[in-house]
PDB file of N, CA and C in Angstrom:
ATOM      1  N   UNK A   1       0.829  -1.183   0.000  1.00  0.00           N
ATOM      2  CA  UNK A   1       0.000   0.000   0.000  1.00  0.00           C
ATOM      3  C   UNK A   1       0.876   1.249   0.000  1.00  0.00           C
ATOM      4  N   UNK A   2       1.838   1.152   0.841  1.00  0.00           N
ATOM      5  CA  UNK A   2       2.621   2.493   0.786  1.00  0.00           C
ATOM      6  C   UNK A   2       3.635   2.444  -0.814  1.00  0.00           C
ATOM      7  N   UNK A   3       3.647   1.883  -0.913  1.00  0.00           N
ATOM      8  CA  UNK A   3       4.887   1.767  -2.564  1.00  0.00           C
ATOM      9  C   UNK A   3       3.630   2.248  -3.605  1.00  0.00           C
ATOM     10  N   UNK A   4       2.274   2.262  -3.528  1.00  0.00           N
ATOM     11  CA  UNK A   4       1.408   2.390  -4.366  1.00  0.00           C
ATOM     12  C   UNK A   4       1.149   3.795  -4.164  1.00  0.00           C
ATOM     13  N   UNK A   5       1.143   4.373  -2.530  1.00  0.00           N
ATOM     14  CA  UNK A   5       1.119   5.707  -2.263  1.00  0.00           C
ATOM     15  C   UNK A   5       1.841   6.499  -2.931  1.00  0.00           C
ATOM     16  N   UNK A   6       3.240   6.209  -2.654  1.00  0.00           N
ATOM     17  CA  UNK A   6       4.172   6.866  -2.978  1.00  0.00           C
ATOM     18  C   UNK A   6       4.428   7.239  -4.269  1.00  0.00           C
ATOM     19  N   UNK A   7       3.856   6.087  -5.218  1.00  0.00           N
ATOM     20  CA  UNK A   7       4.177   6.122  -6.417  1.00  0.00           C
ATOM     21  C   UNK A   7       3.431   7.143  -7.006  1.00  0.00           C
ATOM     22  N   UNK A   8       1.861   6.787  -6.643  1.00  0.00           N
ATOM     23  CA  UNK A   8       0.783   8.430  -7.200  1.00  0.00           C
ATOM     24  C   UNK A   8       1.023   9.642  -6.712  1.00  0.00           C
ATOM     25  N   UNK A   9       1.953   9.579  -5.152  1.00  0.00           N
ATOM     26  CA  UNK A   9       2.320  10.988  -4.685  1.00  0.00           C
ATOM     27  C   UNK A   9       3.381  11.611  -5.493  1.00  0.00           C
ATOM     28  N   UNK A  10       4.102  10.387  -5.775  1.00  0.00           N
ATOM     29  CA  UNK A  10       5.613  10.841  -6.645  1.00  0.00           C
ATOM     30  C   UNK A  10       4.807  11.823  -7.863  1.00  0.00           C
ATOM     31  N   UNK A  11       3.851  10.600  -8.705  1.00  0.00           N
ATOM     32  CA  UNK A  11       3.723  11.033  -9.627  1.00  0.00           C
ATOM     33  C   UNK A  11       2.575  11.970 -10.096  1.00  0.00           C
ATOM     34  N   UNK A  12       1.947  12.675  -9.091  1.00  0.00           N
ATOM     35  CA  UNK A  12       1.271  13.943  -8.981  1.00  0.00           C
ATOM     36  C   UNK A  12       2.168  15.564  -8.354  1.00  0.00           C
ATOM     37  N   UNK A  13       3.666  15.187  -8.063  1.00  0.00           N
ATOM     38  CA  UNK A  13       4.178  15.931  -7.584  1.00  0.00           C
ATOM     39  C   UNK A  13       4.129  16.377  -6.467  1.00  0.00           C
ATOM     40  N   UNK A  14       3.571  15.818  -5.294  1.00  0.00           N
ATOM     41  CA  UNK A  14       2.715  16.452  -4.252  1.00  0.00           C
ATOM     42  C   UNK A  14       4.209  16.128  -2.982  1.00  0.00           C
ATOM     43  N   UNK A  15       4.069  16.829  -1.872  1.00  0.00           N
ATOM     44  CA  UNK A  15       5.313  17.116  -0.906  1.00  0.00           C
ATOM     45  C   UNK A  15       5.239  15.593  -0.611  1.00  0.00           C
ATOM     46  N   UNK A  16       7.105  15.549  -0.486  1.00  0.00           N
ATOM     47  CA  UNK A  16       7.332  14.166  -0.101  1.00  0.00           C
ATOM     48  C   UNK A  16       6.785  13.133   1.895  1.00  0.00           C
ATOM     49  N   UNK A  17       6.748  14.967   2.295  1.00  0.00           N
ATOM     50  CA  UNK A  17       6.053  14.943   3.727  1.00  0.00           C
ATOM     51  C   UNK A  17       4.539  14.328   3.571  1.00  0.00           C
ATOM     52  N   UNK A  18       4.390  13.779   2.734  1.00  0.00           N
ATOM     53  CA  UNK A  18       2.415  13.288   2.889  1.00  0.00           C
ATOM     54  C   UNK A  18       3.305  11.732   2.270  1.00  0.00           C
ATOM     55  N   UNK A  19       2.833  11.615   3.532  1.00  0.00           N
ATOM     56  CA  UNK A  19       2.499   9.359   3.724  1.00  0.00           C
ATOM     57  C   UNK A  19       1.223   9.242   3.697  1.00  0.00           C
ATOM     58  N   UNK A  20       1.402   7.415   3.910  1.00  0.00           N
ATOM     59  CA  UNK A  20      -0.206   6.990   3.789  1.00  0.00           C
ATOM     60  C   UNK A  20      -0.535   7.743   5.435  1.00  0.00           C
ATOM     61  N   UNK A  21      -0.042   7.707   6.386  1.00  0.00           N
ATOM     62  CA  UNK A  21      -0.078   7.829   7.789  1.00  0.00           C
ATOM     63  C   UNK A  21      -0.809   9.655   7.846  1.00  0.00           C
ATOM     64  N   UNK A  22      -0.438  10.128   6.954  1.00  0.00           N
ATOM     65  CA  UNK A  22      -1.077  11.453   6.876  1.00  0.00           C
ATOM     66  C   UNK A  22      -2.661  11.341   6.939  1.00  0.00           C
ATOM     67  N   UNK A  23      -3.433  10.608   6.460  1.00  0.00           N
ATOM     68  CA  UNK A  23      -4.416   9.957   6.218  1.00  0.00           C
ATOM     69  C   UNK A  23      -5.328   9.931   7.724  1.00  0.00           C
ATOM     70  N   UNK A  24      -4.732   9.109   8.705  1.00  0.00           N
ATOM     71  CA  UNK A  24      -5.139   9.432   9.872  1.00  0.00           C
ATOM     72  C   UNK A  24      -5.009  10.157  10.539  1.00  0.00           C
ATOM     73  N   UNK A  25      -4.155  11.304  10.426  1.00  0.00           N
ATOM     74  CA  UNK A  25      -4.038  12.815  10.643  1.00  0.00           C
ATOM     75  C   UNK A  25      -5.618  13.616  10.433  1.00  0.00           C
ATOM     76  N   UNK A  26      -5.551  13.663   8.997  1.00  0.00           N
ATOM     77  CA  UNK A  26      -6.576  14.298   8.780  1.00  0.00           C
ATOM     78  C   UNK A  26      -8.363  13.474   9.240  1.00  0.00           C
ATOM     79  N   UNK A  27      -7.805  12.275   9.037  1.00  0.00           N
ATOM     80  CA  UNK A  27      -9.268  11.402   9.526  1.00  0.00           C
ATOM     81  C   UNK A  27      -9.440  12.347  11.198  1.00  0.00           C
ATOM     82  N   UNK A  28      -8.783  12.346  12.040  1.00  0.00           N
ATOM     83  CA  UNK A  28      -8.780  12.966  13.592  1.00  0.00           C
ATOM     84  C   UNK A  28      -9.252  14.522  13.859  1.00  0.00           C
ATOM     85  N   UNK A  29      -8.439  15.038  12.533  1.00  0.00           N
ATOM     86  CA  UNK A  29      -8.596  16.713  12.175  1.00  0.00           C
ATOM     87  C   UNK A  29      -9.986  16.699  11.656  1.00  0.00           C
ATOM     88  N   UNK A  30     -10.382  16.389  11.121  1.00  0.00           N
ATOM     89  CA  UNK A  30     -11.839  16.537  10.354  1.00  0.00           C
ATOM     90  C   UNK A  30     -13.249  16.625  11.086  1.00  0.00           C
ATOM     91  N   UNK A  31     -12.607  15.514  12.083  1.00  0.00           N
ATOM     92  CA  UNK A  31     -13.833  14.688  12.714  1.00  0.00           C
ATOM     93  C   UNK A  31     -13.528  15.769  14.258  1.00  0.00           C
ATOM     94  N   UNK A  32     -12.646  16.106  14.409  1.00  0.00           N
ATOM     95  CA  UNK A  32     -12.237  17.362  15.670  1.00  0.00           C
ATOM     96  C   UNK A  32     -12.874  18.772  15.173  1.00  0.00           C
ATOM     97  N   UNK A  33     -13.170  19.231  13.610  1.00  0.00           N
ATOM     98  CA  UNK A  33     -13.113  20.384  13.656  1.00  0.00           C
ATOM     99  C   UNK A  33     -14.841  20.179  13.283  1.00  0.00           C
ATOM    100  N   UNK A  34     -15.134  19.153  12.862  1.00  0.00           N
ATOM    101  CA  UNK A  34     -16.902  18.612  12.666  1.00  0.00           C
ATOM    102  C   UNK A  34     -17.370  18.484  14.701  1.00  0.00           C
ATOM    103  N   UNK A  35     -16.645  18.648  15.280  1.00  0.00           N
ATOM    104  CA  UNK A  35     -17.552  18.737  16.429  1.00  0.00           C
ATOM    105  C   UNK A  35     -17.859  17.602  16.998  1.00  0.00           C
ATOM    106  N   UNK A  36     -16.725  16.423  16.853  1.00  0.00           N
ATOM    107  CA  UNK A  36     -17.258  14.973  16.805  1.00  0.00           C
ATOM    108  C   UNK A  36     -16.541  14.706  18.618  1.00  0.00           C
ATOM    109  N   UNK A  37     -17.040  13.939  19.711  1.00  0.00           N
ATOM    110  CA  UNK A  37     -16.803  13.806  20.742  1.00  0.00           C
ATOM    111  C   UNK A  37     -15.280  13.380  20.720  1.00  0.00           C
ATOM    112  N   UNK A  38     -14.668  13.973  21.410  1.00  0.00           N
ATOM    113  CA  UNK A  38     -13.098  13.546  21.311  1.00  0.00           C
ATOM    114  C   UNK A  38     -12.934  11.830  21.718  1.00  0.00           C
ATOM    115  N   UNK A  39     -13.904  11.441  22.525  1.00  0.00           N
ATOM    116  CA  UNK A  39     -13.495  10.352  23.958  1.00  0.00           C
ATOM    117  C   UNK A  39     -14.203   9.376  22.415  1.00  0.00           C
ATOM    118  N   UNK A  40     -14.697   9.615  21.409  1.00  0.00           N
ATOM    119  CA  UNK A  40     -15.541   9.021  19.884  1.00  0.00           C
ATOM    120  C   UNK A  40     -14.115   8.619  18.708  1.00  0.00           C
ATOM    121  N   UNK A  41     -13.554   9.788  19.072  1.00  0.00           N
ATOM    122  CA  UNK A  41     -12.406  10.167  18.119  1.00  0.00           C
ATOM    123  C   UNK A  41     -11.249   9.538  18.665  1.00  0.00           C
ATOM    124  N   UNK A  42     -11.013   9.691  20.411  1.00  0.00           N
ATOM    125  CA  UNK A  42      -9.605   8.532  20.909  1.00  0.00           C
ATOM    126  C   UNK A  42     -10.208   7.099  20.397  1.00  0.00           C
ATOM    127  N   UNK A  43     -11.315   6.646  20.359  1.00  0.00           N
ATOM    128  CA  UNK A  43     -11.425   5.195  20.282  1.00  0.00           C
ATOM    129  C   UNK A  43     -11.604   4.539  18.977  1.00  0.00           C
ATOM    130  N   UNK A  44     -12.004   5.903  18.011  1.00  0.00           N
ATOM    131  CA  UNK A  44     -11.755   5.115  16.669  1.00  0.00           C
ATOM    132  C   UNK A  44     -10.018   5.123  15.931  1.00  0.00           C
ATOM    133  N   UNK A  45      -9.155   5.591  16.557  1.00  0.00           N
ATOM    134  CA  UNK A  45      -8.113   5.711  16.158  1.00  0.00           C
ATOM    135  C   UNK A  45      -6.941   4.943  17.300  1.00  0.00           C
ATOM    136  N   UNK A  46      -7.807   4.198  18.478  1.00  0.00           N
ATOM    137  CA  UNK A  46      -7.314   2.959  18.698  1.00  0.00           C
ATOM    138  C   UNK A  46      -6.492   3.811  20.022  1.00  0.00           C
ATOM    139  N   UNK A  47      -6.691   5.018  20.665  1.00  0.00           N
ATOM    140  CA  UNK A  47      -5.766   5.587  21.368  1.00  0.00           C
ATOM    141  C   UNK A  47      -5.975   4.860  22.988  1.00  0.00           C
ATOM    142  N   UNK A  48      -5.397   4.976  24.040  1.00  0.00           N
ATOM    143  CA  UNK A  48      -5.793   5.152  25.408  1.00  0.00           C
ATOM    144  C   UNK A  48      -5.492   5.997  25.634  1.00  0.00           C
ATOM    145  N   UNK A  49      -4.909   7.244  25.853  1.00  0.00           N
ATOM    146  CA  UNK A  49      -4.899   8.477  25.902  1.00  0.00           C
ATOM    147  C   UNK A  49      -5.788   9.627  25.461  1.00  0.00           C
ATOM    148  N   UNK A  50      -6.414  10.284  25.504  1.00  0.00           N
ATOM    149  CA  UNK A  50      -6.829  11.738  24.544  1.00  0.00           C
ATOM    150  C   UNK A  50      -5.054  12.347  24.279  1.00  0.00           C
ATOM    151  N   UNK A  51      -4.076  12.341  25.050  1.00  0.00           N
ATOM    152  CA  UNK A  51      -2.745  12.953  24.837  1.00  0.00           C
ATOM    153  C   UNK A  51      -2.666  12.468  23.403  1.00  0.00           C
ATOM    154  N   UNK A  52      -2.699  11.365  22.774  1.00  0.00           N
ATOM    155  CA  UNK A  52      -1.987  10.630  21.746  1.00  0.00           C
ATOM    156  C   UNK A  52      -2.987  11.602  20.786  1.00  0.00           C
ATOM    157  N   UNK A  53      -4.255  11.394  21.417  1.00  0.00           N
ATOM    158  CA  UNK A  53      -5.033  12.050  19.729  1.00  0.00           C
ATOM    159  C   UNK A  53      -4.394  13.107  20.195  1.00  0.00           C
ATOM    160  N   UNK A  54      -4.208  13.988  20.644  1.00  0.00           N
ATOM    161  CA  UNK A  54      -4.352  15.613  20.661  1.00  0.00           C
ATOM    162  C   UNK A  54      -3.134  15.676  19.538  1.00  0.00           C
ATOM    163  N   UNK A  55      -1.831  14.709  19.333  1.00  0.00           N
ATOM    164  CA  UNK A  55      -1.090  14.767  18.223  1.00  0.00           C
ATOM    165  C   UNK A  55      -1.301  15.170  17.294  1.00  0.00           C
ATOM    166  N   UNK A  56      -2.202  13.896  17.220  1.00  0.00           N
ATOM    167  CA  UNK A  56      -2.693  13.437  15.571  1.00  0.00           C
ATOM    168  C   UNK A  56      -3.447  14.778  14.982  1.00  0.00           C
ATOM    169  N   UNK A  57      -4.325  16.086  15.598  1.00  0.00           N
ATOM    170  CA  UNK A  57      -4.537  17.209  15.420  1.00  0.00           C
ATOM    171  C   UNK A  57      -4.132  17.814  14.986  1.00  0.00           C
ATOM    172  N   UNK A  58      -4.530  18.327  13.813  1.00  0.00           N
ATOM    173  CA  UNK A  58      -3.922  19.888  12.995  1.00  0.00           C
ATOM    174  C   UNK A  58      -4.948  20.678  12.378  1.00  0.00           C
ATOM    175  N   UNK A  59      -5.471  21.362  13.421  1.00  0.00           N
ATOM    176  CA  UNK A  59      -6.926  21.953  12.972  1.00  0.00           C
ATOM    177  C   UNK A  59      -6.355  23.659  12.236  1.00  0.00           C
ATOM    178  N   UNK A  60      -7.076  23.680  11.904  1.00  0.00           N
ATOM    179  CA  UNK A  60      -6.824  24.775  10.537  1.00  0.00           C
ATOM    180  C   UNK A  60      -7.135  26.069  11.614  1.00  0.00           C
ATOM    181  N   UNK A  61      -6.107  26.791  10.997  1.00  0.00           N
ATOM    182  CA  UNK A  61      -6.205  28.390  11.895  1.00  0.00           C
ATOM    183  C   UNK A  61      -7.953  29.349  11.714  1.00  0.00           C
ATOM    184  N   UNK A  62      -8.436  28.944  11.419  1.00  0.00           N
ATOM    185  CA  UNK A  62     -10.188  29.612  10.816  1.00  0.00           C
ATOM    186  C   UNK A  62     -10.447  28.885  12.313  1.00  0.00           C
ATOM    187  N   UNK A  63     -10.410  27.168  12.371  1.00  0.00           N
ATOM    188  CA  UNK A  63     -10.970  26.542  13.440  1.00  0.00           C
ATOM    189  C   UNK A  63     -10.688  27.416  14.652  1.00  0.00           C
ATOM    190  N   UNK A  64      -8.963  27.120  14.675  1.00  0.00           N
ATOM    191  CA  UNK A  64      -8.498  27.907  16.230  1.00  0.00           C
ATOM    192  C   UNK A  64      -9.304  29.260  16.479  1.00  0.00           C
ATOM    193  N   UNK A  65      -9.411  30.013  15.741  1.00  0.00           N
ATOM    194  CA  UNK A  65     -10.209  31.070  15.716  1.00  0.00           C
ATOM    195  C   UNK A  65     -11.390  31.243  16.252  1.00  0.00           C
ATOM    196  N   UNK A  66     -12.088  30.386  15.375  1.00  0.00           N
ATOM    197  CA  UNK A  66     -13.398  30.276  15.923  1.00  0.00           C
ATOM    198  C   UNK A  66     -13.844  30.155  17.338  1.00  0.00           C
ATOM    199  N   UNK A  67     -13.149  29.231  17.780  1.00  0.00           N
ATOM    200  CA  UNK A  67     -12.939  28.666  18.824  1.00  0.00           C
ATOM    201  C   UNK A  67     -12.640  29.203  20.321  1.00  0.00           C
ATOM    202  N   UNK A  68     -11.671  30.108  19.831  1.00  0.00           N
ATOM    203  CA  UNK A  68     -10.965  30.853  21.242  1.00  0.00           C
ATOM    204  C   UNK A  68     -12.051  31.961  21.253  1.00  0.00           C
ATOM    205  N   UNK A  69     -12.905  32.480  19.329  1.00  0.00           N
ATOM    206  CA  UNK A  69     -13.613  33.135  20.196  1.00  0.00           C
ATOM    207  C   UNK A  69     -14.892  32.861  21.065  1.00  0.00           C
ATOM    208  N   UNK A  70     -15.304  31.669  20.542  1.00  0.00           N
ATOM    209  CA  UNK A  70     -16.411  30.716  21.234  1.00  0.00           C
ATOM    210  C   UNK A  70     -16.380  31.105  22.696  1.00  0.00           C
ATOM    211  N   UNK A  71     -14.785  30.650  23.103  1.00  0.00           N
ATOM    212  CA  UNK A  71     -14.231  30.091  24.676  1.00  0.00           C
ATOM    213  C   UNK A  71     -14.529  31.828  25.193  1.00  0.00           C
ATOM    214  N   UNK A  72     -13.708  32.839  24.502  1.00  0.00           N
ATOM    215  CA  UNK A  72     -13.537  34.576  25.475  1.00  0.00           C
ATOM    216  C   UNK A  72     -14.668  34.907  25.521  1.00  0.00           C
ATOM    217  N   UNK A  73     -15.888  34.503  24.312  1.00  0.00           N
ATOM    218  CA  UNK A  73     -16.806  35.211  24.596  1.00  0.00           C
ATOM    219  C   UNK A  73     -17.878  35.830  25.531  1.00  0.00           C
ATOM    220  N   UNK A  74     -17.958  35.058  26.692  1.00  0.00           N
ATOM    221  CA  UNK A  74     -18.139  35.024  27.470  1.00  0.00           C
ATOM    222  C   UNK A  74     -17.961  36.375  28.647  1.00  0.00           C
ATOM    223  N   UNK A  75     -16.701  36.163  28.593  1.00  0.00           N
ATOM    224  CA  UNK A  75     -15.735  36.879  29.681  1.00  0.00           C
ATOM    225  C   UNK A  75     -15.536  38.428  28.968  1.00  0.00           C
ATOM    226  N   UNK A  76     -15.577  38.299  27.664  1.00  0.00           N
ATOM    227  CA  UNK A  76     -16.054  39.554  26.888  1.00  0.00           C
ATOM    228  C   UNK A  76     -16.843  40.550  27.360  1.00  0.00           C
ATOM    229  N   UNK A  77     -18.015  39.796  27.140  1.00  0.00           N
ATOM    230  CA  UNK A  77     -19.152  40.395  26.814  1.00  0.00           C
ATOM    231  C   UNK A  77     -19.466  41.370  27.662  1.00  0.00           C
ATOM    232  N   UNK A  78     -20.499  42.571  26.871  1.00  0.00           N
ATOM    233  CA  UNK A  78     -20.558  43.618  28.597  1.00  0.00           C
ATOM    234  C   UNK A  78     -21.524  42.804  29.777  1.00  0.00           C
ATOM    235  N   UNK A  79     -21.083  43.462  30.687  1.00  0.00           N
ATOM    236  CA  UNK A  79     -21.931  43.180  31.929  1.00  0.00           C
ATOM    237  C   UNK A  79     -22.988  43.922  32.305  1.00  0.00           C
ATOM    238  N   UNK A  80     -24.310  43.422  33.055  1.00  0.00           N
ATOM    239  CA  UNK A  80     -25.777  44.812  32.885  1.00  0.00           C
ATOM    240  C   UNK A  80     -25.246  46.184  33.527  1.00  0.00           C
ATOM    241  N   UNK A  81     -23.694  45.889  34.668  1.00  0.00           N
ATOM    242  CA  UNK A  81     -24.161  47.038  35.564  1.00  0.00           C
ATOM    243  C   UNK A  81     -23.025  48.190  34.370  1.00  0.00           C
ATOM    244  N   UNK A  82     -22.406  47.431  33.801  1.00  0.00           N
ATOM    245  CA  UNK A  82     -21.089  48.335  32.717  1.00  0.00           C
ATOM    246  C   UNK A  82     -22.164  48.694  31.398  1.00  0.00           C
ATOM    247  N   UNK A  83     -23.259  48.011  31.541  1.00  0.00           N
ATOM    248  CA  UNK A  83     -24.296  48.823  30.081  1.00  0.00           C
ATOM    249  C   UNK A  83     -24.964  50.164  30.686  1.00  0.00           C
ATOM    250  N   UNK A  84     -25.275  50.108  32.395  1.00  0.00           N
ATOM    251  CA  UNK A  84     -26.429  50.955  32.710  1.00  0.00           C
ATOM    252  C   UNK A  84     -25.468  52.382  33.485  1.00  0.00           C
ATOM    253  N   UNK A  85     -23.646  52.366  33.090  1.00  0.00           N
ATOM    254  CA  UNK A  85     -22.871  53.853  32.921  1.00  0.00           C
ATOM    255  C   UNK A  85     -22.641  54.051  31.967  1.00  0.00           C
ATOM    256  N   UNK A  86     -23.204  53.689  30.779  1.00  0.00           N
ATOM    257  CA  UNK A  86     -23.328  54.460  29.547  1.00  0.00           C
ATOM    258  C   UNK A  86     -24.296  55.340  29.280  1.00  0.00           C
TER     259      UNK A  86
END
């Protein structure tokens, strides 16, 4: 399987850094940035850890984004008594 990889990667030109193993990279990334239960995502990729998946992760900078602002928003936001000294 990998000599068959390599050969269509060779011969599409594509970076020598993408293995078949890249594959479950993105299977982890996809299913992390779709909102899929992590403790769903350690067990289809065979982990006992969440540490091991958190590796396998490479969520796209739009995601991180989103995200942190998901998490500040909160702590942001005005408060009633900081709306009613305006």
């Amino acid at each position: 399987m990998n000599a068959r990889f390599v050969a269509y990667r060779d011969a599409l030109k594509l970076p020598k850094a993408l293995v078949v193993h890249s594959a479950r990279h993105a299977y982890v990334t996809h299913l992390t940035e779709d909102g899929v239960d992590r403790r769903f995502i350690q067990q289809q990729v065979g982990h006992e850890n969440d540490s091991s998946t958190a590796i396998y992760t490479h969520v796209s900078d739009d995601f991180m984004n989103t995200m942190l602002h998901k998490a500040l928003a909160p702590a942001l936001a005005p408060t009633p008594s900081a709306d009613k000294d305006r």
